[in-house]
PDB file of N, CA and C in Angstrom:
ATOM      1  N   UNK A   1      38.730  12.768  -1.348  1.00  0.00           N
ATOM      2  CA  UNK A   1      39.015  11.360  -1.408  1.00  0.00           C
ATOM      3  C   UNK A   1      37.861  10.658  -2.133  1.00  0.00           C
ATOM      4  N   UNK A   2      37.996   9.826  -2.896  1.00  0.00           N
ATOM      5  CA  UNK A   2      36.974   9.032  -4.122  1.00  0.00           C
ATOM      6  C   UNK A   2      36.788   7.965  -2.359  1.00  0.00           C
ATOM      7  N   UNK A   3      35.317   7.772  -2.847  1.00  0.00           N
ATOM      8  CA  UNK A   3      34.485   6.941  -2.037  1.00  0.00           C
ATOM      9  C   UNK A   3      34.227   5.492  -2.751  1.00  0.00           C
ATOM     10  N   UNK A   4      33.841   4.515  -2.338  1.00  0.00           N
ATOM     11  CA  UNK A   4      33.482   3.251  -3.143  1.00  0.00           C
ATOM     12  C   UNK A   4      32.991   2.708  -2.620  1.00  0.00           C
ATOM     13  N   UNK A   5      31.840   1.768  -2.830  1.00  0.00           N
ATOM     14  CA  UNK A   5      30.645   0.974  -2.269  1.00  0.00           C
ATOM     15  C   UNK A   5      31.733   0.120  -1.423  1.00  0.00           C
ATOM     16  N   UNK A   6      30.659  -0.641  -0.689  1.00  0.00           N
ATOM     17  CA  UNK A   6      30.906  -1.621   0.962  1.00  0.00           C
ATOM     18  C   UNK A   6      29.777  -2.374   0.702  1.00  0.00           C
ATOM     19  N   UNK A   7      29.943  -3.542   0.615  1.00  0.00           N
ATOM     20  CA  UNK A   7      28.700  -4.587   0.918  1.00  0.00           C
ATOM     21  C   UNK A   7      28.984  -5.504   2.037  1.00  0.00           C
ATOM     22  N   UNK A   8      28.126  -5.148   3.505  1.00  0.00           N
ATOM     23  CA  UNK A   8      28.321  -6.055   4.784  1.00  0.00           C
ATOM     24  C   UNK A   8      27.412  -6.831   4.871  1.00  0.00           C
ATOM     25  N   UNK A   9      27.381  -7.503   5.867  1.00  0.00           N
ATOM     26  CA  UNK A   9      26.398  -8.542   6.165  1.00  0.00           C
ATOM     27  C   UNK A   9      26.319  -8.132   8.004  1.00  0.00           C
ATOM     28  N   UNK A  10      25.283  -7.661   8.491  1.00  0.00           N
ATOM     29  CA  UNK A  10      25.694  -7.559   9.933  1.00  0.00           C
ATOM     30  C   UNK A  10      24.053  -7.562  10.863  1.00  0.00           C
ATOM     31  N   UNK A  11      23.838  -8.042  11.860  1.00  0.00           N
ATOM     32  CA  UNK A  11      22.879  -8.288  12.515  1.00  0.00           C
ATOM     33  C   UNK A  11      21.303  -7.382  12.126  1.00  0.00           C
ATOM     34  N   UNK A  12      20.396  -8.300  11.951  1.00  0.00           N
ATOM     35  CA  UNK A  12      19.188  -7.139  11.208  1.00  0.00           C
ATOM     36  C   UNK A  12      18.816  -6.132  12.264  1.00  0.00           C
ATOM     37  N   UNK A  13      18.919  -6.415  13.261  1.00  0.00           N
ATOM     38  CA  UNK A  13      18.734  -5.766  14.891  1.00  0.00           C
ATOM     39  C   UNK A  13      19.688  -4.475  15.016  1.00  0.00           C
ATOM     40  N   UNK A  14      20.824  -4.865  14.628  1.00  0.00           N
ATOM     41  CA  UNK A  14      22.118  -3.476  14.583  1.00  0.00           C
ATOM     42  C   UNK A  14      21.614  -2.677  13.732  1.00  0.00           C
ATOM     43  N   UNK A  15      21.051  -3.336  12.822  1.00  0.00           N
ATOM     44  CA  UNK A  15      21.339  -1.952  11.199  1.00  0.00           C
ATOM     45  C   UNK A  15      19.691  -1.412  11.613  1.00  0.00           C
ATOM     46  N   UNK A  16      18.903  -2.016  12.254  1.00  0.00           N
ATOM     47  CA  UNK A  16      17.791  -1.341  12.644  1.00  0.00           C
ATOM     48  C   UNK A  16      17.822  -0.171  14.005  1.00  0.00           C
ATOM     49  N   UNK A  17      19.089  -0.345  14.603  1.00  0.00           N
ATOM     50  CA  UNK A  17      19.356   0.679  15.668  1.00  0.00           C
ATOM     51  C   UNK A  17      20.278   1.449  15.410  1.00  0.00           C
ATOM     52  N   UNK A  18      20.763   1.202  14.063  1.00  0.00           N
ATOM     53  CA  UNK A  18      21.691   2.335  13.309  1.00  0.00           C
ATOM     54  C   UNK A  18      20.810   3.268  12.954  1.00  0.00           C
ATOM     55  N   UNK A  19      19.748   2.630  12.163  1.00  0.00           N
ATOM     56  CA  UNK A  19      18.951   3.350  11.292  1.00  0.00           C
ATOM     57  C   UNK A  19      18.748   4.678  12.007  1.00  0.00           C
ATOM     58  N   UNK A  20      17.926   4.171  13.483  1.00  0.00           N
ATOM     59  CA  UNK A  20      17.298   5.281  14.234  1.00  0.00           C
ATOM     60  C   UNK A  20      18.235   6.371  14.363  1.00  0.00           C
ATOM     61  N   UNK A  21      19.907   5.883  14.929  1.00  0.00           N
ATOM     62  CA  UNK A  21      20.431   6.487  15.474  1.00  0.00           C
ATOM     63  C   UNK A  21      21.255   7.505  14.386  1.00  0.00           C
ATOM     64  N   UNK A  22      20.642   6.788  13.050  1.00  0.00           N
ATOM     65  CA  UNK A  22      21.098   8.287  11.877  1.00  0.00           C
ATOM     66  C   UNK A  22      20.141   9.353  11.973  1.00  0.00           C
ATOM     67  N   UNK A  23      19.057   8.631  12.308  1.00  0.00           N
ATOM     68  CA  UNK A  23      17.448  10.027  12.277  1.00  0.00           C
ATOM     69  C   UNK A  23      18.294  10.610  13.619  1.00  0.00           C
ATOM     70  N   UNK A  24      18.354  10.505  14.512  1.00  0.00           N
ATOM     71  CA  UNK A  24      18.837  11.173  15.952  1.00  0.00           C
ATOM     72  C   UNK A  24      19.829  12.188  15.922  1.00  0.00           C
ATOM     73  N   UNK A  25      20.508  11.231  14.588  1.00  0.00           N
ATOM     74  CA  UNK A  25      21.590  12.220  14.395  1.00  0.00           C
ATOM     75  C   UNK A  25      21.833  13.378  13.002  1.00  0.00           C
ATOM     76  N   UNK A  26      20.434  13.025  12.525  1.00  0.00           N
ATOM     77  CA  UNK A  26      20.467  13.427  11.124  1.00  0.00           C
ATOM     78  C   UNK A  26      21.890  13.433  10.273  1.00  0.00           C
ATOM     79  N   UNK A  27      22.678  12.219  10.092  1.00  0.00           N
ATOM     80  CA  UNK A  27      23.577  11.743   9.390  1.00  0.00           C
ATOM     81  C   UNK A  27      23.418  10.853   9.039  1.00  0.00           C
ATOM     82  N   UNK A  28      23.721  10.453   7.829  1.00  0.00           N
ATOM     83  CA  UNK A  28      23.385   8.897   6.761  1.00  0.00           C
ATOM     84  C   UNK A  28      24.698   7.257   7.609  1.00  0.00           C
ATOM     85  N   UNK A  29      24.226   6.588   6.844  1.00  0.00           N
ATOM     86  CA  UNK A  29      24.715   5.470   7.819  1.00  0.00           C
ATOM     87  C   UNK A  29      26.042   5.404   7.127  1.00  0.00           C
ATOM     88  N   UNK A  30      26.278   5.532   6.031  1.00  0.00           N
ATOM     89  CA  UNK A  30      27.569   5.323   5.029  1.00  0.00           C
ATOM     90  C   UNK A  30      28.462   6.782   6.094  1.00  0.00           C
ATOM     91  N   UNK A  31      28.144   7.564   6.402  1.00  0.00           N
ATOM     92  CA  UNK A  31      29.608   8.572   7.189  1.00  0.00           C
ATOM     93  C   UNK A  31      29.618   7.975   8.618  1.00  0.00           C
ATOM     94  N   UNK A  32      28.598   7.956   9.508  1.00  0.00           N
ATOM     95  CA  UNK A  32      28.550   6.905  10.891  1.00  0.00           C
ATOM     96  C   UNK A  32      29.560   5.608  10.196  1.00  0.00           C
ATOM     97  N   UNK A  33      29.466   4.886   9.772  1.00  0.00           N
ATOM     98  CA  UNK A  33      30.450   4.191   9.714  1.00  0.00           C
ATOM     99  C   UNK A  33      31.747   4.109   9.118  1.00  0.00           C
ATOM    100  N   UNK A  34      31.989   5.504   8.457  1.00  0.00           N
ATOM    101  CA  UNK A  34      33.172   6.052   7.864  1.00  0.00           C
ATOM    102  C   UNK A  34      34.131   6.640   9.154  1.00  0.00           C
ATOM    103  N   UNK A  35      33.062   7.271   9.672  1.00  0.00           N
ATOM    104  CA  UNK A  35      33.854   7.534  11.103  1.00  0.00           C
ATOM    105  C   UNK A  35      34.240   6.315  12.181  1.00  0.00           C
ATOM    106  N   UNK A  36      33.419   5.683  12.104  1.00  0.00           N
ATOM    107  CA  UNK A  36      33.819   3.961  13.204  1.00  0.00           C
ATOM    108  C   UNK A  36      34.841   3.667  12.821  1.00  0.00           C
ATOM    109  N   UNK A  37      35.141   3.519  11.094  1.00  0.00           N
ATOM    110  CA  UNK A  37      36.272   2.866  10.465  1.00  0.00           C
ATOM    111  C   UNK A  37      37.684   3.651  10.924  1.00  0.00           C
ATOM    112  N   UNK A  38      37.664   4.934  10.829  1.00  0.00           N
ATOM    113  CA  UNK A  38      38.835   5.965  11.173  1.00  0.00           C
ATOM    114  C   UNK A  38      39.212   5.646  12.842  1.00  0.00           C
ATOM    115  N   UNK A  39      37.883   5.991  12.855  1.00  0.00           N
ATOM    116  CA  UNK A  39      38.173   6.033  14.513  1.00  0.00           C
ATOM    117  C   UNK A  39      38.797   4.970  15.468  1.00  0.00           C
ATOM    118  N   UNK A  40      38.322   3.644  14.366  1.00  0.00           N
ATOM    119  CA  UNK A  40      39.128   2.038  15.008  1.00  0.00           C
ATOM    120  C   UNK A  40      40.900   1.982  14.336  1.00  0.00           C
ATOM    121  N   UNK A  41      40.978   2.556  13.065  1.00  0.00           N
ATOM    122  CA  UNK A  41      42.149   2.610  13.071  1.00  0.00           C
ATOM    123  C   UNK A  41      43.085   3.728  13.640  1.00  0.00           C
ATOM    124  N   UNK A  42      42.436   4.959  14.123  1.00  0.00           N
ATOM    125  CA  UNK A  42      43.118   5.583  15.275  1.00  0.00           C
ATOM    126  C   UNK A  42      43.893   4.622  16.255  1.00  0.00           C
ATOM    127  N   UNK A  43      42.917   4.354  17.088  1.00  0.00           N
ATOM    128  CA  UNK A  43      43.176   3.559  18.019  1.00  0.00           C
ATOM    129  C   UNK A  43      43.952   2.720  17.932  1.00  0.00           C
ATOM    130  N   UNK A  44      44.320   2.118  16.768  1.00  0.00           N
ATOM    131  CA  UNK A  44      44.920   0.239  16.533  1.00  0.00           C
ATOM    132  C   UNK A  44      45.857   1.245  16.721  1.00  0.00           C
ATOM    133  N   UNK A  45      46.397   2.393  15.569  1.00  0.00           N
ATOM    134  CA  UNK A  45      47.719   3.189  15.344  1.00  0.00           C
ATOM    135  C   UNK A  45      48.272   3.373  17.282  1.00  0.00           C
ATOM    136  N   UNK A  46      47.264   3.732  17.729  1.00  0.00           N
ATOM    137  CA  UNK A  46      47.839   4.729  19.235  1.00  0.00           C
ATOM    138  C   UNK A  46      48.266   3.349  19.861  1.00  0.00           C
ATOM    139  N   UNK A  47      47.348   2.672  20.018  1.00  0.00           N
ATOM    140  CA  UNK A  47      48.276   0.993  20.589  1.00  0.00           C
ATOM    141  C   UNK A  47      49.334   0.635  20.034  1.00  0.00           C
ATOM    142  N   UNK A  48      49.530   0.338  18.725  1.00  0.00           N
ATOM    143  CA  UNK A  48      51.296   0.003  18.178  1.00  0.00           C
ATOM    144  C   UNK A  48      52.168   0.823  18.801  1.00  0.00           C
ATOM    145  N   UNK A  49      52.024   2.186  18.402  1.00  0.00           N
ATOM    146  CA  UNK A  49      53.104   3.418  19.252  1.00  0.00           C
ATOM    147  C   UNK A  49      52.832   2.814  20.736  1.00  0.00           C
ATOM    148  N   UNK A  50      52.321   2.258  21.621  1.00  0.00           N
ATOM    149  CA  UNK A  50      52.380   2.783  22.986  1.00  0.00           C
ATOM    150  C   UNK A  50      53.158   0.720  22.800  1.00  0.00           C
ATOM    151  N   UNK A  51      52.753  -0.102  22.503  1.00  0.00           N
ATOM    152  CA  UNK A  51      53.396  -1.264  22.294  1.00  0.00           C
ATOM    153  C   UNK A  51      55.290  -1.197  21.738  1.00  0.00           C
ATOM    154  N   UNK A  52      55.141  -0.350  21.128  1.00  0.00           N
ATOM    155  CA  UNK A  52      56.281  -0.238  20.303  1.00  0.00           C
ATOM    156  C   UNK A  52      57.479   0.184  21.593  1.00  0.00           C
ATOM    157  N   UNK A  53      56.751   1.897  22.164  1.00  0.00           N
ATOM    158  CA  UNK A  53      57.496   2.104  23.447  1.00  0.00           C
ATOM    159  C   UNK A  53      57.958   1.606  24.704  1.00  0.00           C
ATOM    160  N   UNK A  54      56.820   0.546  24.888  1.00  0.00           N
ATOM    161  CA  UNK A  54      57.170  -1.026  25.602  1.00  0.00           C
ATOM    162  C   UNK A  54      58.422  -1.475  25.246  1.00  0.00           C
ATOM    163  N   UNK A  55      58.555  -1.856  24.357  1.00  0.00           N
ATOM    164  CA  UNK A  55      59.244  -2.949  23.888  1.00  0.00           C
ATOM    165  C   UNK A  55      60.694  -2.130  23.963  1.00  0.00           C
ATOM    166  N   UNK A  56      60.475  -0.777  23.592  1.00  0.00           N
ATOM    167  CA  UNK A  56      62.345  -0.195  23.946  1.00  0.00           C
ATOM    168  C   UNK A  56      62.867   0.083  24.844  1.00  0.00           C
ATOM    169  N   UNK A  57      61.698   0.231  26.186  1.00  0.00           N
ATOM    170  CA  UNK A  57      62.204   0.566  27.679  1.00  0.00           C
ATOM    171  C   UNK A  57      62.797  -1.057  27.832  1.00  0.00           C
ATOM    172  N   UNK A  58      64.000  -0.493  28.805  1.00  0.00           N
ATOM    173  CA  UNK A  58      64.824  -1.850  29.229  1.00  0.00           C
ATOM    174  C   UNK A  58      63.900  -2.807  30.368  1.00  0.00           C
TER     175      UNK A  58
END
């Protein structure tokens, strides 16, 4: 999959406890948040399906 820059703006305090938590994890901050991104639209996906099944029970 082709990758493409991200320019955020987000608390100087967060991206300074990211930082660490890439050394901790020896992974760069661009895949840590490639995975947040997947991982939040997992979730949105598993809520619609479980919303969706709501809505067809009588």
């Amino acid at each position: 999959m082709a990758r493409k820059k991200l320019t955020l703006s987000v608390d100087a305090e967060l991206i300074e406890r990211m930082k660490v938590q890439c050394v901790m994890e020896k992974r760069d901050l661009s895949t840590i948040t490639e995975d947040l991104y997947s991982n939040y639209l997992e979730r949105f996906a598993q809520f619609e399906k479980l919303m969706e099944k709501k809505k067809k029970k009588p």
